[in-house]
Structures are given as C-alpha cells and as structure tokens.
Protein backbone atom coordinates (compact mmCIF):
# COMPACT_ATOMS: atom_id res chain seq x y z
CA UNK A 1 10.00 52.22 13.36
CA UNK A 2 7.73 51.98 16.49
CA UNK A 3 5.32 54.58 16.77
CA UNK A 4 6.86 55.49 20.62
CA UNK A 5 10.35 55.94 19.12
CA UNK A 6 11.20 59.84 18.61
CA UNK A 7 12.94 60.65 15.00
CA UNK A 8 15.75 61.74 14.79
CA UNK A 9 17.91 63.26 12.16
CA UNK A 10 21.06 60.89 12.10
CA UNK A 11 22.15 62.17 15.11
CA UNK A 12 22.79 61.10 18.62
CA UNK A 13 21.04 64.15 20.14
CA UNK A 14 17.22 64.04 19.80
CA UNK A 15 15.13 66.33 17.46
CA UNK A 16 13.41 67.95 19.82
CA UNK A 17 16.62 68.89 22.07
CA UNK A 18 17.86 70.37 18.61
CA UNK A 19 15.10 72.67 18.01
CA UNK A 20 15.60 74.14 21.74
CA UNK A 21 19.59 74.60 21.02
CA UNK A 22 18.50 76.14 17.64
CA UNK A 23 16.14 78.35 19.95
CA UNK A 24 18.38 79.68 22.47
CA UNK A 25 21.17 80.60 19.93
CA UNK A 26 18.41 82.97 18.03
CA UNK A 27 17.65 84.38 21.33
CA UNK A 28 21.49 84.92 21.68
CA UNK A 29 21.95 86.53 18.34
CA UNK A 30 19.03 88.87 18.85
CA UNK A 31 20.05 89.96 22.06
CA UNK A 32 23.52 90.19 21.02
CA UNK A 33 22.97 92.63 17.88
CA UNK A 34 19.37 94.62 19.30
CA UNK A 35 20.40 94.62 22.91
CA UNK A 36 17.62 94.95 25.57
CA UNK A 37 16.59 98.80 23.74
CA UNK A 38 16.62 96.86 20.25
CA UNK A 39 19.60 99.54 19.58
CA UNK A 40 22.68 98.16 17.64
CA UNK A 41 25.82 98.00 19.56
CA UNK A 42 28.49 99.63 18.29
CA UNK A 43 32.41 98.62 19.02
CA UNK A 44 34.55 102.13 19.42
CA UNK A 45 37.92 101.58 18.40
CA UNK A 46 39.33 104.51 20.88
CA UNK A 47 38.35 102.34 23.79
CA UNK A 48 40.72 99.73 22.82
CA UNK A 49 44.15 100.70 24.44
CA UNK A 50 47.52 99.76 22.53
CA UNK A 51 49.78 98.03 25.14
CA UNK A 52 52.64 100.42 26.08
CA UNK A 53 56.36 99.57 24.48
CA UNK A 54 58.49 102.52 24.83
CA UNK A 55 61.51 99.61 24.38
CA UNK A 56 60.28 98.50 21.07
CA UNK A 57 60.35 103.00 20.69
CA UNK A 58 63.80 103.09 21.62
CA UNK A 59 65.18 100.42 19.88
CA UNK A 60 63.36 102.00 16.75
CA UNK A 61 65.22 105.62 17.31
CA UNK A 62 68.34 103.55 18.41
CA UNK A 63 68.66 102.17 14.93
CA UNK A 64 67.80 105.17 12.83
CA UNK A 65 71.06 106.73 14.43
CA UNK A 66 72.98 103.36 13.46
CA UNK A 67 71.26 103.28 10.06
CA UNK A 68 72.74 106.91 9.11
CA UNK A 69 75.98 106.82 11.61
CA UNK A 70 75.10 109.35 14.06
CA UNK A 71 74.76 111.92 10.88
CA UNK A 72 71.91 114.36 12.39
CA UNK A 73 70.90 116.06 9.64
CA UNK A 74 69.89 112.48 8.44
CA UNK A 75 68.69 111.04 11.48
CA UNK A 76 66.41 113.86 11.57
CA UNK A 77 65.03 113.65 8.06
CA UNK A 78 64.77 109.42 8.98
CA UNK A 79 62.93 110.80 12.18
CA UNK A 80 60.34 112.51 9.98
CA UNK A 81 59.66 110.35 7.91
CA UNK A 82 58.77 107.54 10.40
CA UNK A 83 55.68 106.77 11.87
CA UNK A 84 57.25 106.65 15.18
CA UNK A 85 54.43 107.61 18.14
CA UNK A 86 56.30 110.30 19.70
CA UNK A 87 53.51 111.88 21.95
CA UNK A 88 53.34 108.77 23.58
CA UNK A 89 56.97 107.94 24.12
CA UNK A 90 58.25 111.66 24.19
CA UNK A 91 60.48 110.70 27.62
CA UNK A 92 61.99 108.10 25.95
CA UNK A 93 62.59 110.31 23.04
CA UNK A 94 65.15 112.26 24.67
CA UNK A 95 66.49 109.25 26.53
CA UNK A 96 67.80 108.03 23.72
CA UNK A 97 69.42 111.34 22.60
CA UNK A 98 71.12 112.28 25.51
CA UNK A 99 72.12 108.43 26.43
CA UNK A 100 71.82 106.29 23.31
CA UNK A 101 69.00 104.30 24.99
CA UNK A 102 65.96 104.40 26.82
CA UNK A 103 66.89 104.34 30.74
CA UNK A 104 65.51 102.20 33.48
CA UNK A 105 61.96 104.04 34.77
CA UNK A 106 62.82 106.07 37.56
CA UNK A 107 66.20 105.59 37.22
CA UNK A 108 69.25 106.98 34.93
CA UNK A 109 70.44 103.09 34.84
CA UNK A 110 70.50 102.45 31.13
CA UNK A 111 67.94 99.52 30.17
CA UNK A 112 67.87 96.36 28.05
CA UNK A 113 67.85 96.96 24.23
CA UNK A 114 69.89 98.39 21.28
CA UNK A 115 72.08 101.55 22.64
CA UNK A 116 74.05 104.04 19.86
CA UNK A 117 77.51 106.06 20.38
CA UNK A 118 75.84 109.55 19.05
CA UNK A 119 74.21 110.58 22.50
CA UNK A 120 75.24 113.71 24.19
CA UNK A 121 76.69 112.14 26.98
CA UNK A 122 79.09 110.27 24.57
CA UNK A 123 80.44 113.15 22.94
CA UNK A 124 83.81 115.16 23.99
CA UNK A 125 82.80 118.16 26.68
CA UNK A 126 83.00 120.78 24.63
CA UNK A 127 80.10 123.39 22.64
CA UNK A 128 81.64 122.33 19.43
CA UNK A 129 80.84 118.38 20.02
CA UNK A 130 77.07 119.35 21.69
CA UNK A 131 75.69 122.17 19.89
CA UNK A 132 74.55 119.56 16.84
CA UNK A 133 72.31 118.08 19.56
CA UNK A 134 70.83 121.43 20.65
CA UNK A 135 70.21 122.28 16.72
CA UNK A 136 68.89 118.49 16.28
CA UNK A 137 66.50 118.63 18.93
CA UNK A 138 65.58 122.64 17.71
CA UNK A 139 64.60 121.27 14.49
CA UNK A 140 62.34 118.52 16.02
CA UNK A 141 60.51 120.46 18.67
CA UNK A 142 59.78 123.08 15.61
CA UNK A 143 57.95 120.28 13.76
CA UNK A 144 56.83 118.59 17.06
CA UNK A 145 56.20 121.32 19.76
CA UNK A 146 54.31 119.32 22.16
CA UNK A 147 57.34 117.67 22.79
CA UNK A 148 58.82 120.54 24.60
CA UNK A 149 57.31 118.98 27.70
CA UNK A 150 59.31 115.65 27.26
CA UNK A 151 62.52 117.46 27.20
CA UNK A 152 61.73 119.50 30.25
CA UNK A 153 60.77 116.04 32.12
CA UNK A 154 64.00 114.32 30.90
CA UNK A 155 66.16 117.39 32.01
CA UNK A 156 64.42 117.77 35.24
CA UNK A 157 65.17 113.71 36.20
CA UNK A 158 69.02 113.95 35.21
CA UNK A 159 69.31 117.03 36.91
CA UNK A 160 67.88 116.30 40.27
CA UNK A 161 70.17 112.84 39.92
CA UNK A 162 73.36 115.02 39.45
CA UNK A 163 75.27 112.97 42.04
CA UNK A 164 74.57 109.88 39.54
CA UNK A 165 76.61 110.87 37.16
CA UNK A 166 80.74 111.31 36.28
CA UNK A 167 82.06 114.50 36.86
CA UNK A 168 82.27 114.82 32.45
CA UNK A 169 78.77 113.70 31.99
CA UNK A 170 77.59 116.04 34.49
CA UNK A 171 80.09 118.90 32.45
CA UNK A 172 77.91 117.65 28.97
CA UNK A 173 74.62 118.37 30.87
CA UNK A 174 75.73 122.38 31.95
CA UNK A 175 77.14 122.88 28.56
CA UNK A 176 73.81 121.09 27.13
CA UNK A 177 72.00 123.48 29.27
CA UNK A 178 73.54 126.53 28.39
CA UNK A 179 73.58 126.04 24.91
CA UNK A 180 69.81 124.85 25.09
CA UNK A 181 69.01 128.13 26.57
CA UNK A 182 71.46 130.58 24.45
CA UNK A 183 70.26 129.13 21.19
CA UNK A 184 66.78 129.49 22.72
CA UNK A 185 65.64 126.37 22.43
CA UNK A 186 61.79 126.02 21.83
CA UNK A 187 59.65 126.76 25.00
CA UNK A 188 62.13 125.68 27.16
CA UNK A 189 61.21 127.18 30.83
CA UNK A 190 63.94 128.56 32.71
CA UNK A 191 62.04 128.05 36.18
CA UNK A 192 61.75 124.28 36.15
CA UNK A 193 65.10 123.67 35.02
CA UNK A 194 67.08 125.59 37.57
CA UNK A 195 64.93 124.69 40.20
CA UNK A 196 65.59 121.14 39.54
CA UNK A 197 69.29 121.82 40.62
CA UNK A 198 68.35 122.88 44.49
CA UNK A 199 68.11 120.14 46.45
CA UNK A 200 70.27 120.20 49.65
CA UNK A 201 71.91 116.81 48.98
CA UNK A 202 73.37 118.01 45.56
CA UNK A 203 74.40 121.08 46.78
CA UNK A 204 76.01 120.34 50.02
CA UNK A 205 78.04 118.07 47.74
CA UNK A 206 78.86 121.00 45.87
CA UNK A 207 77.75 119.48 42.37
CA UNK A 208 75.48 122.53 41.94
CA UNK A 209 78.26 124.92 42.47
CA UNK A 210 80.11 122.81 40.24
CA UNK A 211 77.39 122.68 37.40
CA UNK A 212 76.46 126.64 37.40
CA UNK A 213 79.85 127.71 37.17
CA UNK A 214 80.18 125.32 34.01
CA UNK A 215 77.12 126.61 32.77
CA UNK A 216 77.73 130.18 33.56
CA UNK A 217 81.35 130.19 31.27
CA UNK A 218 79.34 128.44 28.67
CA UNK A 219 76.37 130.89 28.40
CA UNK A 220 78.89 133.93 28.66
CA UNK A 221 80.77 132.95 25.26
CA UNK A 222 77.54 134.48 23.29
CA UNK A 223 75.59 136.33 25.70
CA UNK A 224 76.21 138.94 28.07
CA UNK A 225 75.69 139.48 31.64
CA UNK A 226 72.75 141.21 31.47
CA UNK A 227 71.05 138.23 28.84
CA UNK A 228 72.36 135.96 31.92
CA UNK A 229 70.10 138.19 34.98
CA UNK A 230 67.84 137.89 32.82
CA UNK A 231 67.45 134.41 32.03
CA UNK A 232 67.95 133.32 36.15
CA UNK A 233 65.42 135.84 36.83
CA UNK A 234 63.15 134.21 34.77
CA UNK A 235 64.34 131.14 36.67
CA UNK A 236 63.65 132.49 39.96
CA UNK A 237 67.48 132.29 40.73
CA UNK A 238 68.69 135.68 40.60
CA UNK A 239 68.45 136.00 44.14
CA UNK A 240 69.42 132.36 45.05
CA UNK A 241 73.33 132.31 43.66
CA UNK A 242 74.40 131.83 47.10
CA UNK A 243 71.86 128.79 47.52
CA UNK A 244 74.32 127.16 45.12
CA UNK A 245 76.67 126.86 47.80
CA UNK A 246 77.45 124.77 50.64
CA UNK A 247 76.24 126.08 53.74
CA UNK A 248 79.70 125.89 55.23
CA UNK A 249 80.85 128.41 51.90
CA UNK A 250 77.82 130.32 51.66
CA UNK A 251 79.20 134.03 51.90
CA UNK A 252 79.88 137.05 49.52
CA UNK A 253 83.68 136.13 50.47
CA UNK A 254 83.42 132.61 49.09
CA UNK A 255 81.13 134.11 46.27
CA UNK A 256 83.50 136.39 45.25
CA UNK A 257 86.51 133.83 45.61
CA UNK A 258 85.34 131.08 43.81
CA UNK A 259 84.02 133.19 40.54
CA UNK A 260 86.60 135.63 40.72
CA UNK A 261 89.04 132.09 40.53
CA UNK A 262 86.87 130.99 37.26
CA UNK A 263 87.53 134.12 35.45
CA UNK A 264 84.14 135.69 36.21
CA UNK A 265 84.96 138.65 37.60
CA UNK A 266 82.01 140.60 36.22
CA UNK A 267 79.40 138.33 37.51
CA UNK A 268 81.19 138.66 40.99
CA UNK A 269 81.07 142.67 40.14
CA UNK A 270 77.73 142.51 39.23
CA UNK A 271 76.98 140.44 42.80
CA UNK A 272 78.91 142.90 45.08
CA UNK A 273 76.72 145.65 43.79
CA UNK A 274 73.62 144.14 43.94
CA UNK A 275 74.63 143.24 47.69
CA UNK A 276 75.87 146.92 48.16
CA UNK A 277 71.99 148.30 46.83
CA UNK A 278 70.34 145.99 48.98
CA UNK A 279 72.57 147.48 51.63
CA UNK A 280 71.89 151.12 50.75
CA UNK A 281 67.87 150.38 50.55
CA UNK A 282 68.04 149.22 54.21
CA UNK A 283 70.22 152.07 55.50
CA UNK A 284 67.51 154.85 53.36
CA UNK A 285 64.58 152.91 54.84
CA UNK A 286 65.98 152.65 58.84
CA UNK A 287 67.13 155.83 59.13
CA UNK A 288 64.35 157.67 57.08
CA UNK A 289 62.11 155.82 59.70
CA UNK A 290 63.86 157.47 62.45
CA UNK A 291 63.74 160.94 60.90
CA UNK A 292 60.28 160.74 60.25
CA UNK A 293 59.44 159.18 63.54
CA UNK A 294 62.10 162.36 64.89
CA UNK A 295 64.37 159.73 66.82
CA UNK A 296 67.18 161.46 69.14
CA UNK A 297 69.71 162.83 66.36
CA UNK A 298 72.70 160.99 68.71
CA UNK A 299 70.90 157.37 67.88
CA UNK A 300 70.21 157.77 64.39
CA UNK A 301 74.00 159.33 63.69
CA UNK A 302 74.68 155.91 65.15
CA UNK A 303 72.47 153.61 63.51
CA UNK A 304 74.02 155.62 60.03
CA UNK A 305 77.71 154.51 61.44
CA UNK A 306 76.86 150.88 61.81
CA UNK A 307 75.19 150.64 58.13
CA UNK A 308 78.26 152.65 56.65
CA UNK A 309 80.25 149.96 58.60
CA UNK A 310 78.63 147.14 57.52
CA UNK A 311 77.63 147.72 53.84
CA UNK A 312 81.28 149.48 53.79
CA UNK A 313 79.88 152.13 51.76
CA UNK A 314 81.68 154.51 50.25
CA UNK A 315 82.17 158.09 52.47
CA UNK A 316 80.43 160.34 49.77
CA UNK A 317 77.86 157.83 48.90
CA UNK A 318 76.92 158.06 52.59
CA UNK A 319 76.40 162.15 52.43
CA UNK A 320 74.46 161.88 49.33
CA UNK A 321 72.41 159.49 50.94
CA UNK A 322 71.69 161.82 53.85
CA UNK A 323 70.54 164.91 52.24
CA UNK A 324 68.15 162.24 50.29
CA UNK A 325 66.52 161.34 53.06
CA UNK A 326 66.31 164.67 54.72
CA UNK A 327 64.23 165.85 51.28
CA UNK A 328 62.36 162.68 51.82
CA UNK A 329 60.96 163.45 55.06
CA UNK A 330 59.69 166.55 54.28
CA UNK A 331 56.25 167.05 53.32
CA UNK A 332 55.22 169.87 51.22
CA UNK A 333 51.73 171.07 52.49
CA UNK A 334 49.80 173.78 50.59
CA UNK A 335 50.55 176.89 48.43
CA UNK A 336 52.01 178.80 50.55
CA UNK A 337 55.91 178.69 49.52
CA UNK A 338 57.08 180.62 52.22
CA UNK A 339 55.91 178.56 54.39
CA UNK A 340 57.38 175.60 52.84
CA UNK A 341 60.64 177.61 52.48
CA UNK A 342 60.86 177.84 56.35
CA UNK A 343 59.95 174.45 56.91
CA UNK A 344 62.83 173.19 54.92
CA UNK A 345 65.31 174.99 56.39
CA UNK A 346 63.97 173.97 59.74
CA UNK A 347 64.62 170.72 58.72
CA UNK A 348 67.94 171.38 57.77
CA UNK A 349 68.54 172.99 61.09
CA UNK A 350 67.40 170.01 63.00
CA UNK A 351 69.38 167.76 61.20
CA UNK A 352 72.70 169.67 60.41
CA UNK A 353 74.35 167.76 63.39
CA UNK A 354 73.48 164.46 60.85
CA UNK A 355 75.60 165.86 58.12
CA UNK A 356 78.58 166.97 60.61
CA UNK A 357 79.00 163.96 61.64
CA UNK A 358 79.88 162.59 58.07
CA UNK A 359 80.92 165.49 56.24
CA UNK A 360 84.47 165.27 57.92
CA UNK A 361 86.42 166.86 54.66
CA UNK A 362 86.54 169.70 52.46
CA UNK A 363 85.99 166.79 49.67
CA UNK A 364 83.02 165.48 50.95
CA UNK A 365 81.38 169.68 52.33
CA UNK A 366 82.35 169.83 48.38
CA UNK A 367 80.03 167.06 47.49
CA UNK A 368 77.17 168.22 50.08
CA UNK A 369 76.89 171.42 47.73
CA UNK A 370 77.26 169.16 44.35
CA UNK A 371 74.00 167.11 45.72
CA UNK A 372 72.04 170.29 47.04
CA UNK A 373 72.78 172.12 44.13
CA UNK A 374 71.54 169.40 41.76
CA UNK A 375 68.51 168.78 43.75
CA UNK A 376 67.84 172.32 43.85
CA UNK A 377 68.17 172.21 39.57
CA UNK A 378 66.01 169.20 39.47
CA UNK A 379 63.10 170.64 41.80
CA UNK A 380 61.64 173.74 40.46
CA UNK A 381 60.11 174.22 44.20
CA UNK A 382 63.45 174.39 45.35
CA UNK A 383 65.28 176.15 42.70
CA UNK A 384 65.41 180.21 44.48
CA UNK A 385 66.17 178.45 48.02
CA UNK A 386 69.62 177.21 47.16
CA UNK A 387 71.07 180.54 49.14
CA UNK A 388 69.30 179.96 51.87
CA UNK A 389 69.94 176.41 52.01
CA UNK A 390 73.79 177.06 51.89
CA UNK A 391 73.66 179.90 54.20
CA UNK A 392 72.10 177.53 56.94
CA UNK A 393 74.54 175.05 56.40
CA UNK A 394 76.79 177.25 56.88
CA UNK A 395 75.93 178.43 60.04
CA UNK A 396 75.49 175.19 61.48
CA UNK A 397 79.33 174.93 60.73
CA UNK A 398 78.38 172.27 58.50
CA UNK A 399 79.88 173.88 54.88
CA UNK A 400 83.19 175.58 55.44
CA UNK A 401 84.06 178.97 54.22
CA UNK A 402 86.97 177.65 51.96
CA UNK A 403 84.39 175.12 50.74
CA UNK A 404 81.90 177.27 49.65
CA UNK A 405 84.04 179.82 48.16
CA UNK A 406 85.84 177.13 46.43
CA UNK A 407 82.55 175.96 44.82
CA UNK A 408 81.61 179.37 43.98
CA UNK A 409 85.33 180.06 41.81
CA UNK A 410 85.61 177.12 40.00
CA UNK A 411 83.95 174.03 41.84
CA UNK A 412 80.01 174.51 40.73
CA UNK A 413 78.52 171.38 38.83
CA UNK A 414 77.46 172.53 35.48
CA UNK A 415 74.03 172.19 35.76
CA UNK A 416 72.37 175.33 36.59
CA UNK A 417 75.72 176.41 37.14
CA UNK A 418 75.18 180.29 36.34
CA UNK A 419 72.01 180.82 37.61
CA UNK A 420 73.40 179.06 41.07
CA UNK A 421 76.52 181.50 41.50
CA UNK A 422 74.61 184.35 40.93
CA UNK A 423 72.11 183.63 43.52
CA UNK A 424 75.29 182.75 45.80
CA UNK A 425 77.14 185.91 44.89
CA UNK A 426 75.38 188.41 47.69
CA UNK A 427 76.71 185.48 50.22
CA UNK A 428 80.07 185.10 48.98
CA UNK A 429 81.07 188.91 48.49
CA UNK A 430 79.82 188.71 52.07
CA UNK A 431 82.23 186.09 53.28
CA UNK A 432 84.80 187.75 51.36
CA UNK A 433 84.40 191.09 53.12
CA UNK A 434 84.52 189.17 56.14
CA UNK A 435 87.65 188.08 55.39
CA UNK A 436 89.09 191.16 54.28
CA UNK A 437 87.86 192.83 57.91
CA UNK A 438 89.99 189.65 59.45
C-alpha cells in the first residue's frame, strides 16, 4: 500500500469521513437526551390527543342493545361494565338511545353505522312503551352524573328541530319530556328545555302548541296542577303559555278553547284566574293612584267602570276592592286616635260617592258592611269606629236602612259578631224609632 493512499476499513467511504459521521451522531444523541440546559426531556403522555370516533362509540352502544335484544336492565348492566369513554362521547350517548344511532353533526339525519330498533323514537307513543327509557337513562346518570349535560344538549337540538320530525316522533319526545321531568330525572333543568321550544318558526307552525298540550296530559296523569306551575316556573314559562301560540290564536279565548277541547279544564281555570289577578292588581294600583293623588271623584268612578268592564269582574269583588283601597290611602299619623278617627271618616265622606256608584243593591250595601265589619275585627285601631263608620255611610245614602237593620237581625258575619251589634245597637234602636214616628 502506498504511503499517500488513506486506509480504509473495507468500506467505500473513507476513515476519516467515518469518524466525522460517528461525531455528529454523538453530538445528536447528547443534545437529544441533555437538551441545551443538560435537563432530560421528558415525553407527557396527556399531550398526546386520541383521534375523535364517536362512530366507532355508537356502533359500540348500538351492539350492546343487539347483543341483549333491547332488554334494558341488561343493556345497562353491559353499559357498566364496558370501558366505553362516555365523557367524551356523552352526545352521542343519547343519540343512540333516543334514535338507535349516532345522528349526522348538526343535524337529526341519522348517520352511517350499525342502528338498533330499542330507541325511543321506535317505540309505540304511549308512557307504558317510554318510561323504561326514562328509568334506563335514571339509572345511568346516577352512576354517571356528568352526563346530565349530554342529555340536556341532545334534548335541546331535537327540540329546537321540532319541524324535522313526524307528528308521532315529535308525540315520543313530549311524553319523553314529561316523564323525564315527573320521574325527576337527575339534574335535568327545566329552563333550558322549555326554552328550547320558543322559536317563532316552530310556533307559528303550531308544533309548540302541539307538543305542550301532549306534554301537559302526560305530566297531569301523576302530578297535579300545582307540581305543573311549579315546574314551568322554574322554566321561566309560567307567564309565556300564550307564547305557545300562533300569533294569529294568541288570546285567552283561543287559550281557553283549545285546552278546554283537550280536557284541561283546570289548567284553563287556573289561567283565567291568574289573568283575572293580574286584572285586579292593575285596577287597585290605577285607582289607588288617583285617590292618593285626590283625582276628581267623577274620573276615577270612571276609570273603576272601564276596569270592571274589562277584567269583567265580578260586582261584589269590585266593592270589596273599593273600601280596600280607601283604607289604603289613608295614613295613620301619630297617637292621637281621635284625630285619626276623624280623618277616616273624612275619607269616607269624600269618597262615599265611589261606593254609590257600585253599591247599586241591597246584596252588594250587604257586602259593604261584611268587608267593613271584618276590617274593623282585623284592625284593632279600627275596632270602636265601626258605628261611626256605618253611621257615615249611612248618611251619605250609601247603606240603606233595610240594609243595615237587616245586618243587625240576622245578617252580621260571625266574626266579632257580638261585640259589632252591640256597638250598632244605640244606631239601630234609633232607626227603629224613626220608623215607628213614620
């Protein structure tokens, strides 16, 4: 071998090129475990993200239905046991039991993959064929809680895509609903569930009106009316019924029509006197607003006669209502009782021309002294001032003769009733020597 010629080790690559390749890949290694800080570098397993397959989830579910032939009480033992990653495919989750599939995203379009015949929206319409659901899913969301959430968002999407479905599926999904909520299911919140339903397209199409009536009949069978208030006043819908209707339909006529039609007659009882309190409320606060503000007697005796006409309230709800607000307006100021005394009775002067105008029977003069009488029992301040109270009405030819004396025999509400008719008697043996003199 020449003396010029570079060894080599049986290779085509020279010796000395080696030794640099060997060099650069120890300078690779080192930097690769030290790092620039000489610090180890450490691979975290969290930061590795498992690629999403909520198909491969539903196809899983799918076949633990098939496996056990739509028997829940052993799908849901089969659901236990698996290793299925529910808080990741929750949605799909509840997909599958209301469909028998996972649905396209966005969409209530069922998707590719395995599908079973045990979903809700395969069974008959009827509480007997869906309440096995409702105690299926109770059973999961007591082992699974955090699932609660899924449910709400799967429920939400169908029911803001009411218009989507058949008239029947859309019957399964109120009598879901109202079973969910009687057999109070899990955490289920009231608010984001009914609130779903009011969107103007679904109700001007009158699917809403459709689905709460469906859903009222159904929650009715166990609960009562009050549970009901109570559960669409947690849902912010108490005082949105008539948002269920179309705008065209949206009265208290077509309210009480349509229910009254369904066989609900006590939630369309229940409505009509919620509309009639609202009614009374605005009369008490108008025309106690005039009193106070002392408005000319003539325009509040006609702002009384249009809220008795519109609210169509009943004539001896109307008098009761008016000595109310007469006490109302009155402010007692100081000790001094006789001074108070007078005061009220000036206020019944001013005002007598009020209660003429609607005391227009001996029925209703009957029920003036019922109401003054009972306010007089109920108000220790006014308790010795009945007398004088009468005697003023009285006077202003408000309370007739036969009235009172008709009270006094036989007509006097039992409360206070004997310590009232003696404090009337000096009055009465008055009239009645009056009488006699005639």
């Amino acid at each position: 071998m020449s003396s010029k010629e570079k060894p080599t080790l049986g290779f085509s690559i020279p010796c000395q090129e080696l030794k640099k390749v060997h060099a650069q890949m120890i300078q690779f290694v080192f930097f690769a475990v030290n790092g620039t800080s000489g610090t180890r570098i450490k691979t975290r397993k969290r930061n590795i993200a498992a690629p999403l397959d909520p198909a491969a989830f539903a196809d899983a579910v799918v076949q633990i239905y098939l496996d056990n032939a739509g028997d829940l009480e052993l799908v849901v033992k089969n659901i236990e046991s698996s290793e299925l990653n529910f808080s990741r495919y929750g949605d799909t989750f509840f997909e599958v039991i209301f469909t028998g599939g996972r649905t396209q995203p966005g969409t209530i379009k069922p998707d590719e993959g395995e599908r079973h015949p045990y979903s809700v929206l395969d069974c008959q319409p009827k509480r007997e064929a869906i309440l096995p659901s409702v105690l299926y899913i109770q059973k999961i969301l007591r082992r699974r809680p955090f699932l609660i959430k899924n449910l709400e968002n799967v429920m939400q999407k169908f029911l803001q895509s009411l218009e989507l479905f058949e008239e029947n599926e859309r019957q399964k999904l109120a009598i879901f609903t109202a079973l969910a909520f009687s057999q109070k299911l899990s955490g289920l919140p009231p608010e984001t569930v009914f609130q779903a339903l009011l969107k103007d397209n679904l109700v001007a199409k009158g699917l809403v009106l459709s689905f709460v009536t469906v859903f009222f009949k159904e929650y009715l069978v166990e609960n009562s009316l009050d549970d009901l208030m109570l559960l669409l006043k947690r849902g912010k819908m108490e005082d949105k019924l008539l948002d269920c209707f179309p705008t065209a339909k949206r009265s208290t006529e077509c309210f009480s029509e349509h229910f009254t039609k369904e066989g609900l007659l006590a939630l369309v009882e229940y409505n009509e006197k919620k509309i009639f309190e609202v009614k009374l409320k605005e009369m008490k606060t108008t025309l106690t607003t005039q009193i106070a503000e002392e408005t000319d007697i003539s325009d509040v005796i006609q702002t009384a006669k249009q809220h008795v006409k519109d609210a169509k309230l009943p004539d001896v709800e109307v008098v009761r209502i008016l000595w109310d607000m007469l006490m109302d307006t009155f402010q007692w100021s100081g000790k001094n009782q006789q001074q108070n005394a007078n005061s009220i009775l000036r206020q019944v002067n001013t005002w007598s021309g009020l209660l003429n105008a609607f005391c227009t029977s001996g029925k209703l003069e009957l029920e003036l002294m019922y109401k003054v009488q009972i306010q007089c029992y109920e108000d220790a301040k006014l308790m010795k001032l009945f007398p004088e109270i009468i005697r003023s009405l009285y006077d202003q030819d408000v309370l007739a003769e036969d009235t009172i004396l008709l009270w006094f025999r036989r007509g006097a509400n039992p409360k206070g009733r004997q310590t009232f008719v003696k404090a009337l008697e000096p009055f009465v043996n008055w009239l009645e020597e009056a009488e006699e003199e005639e």
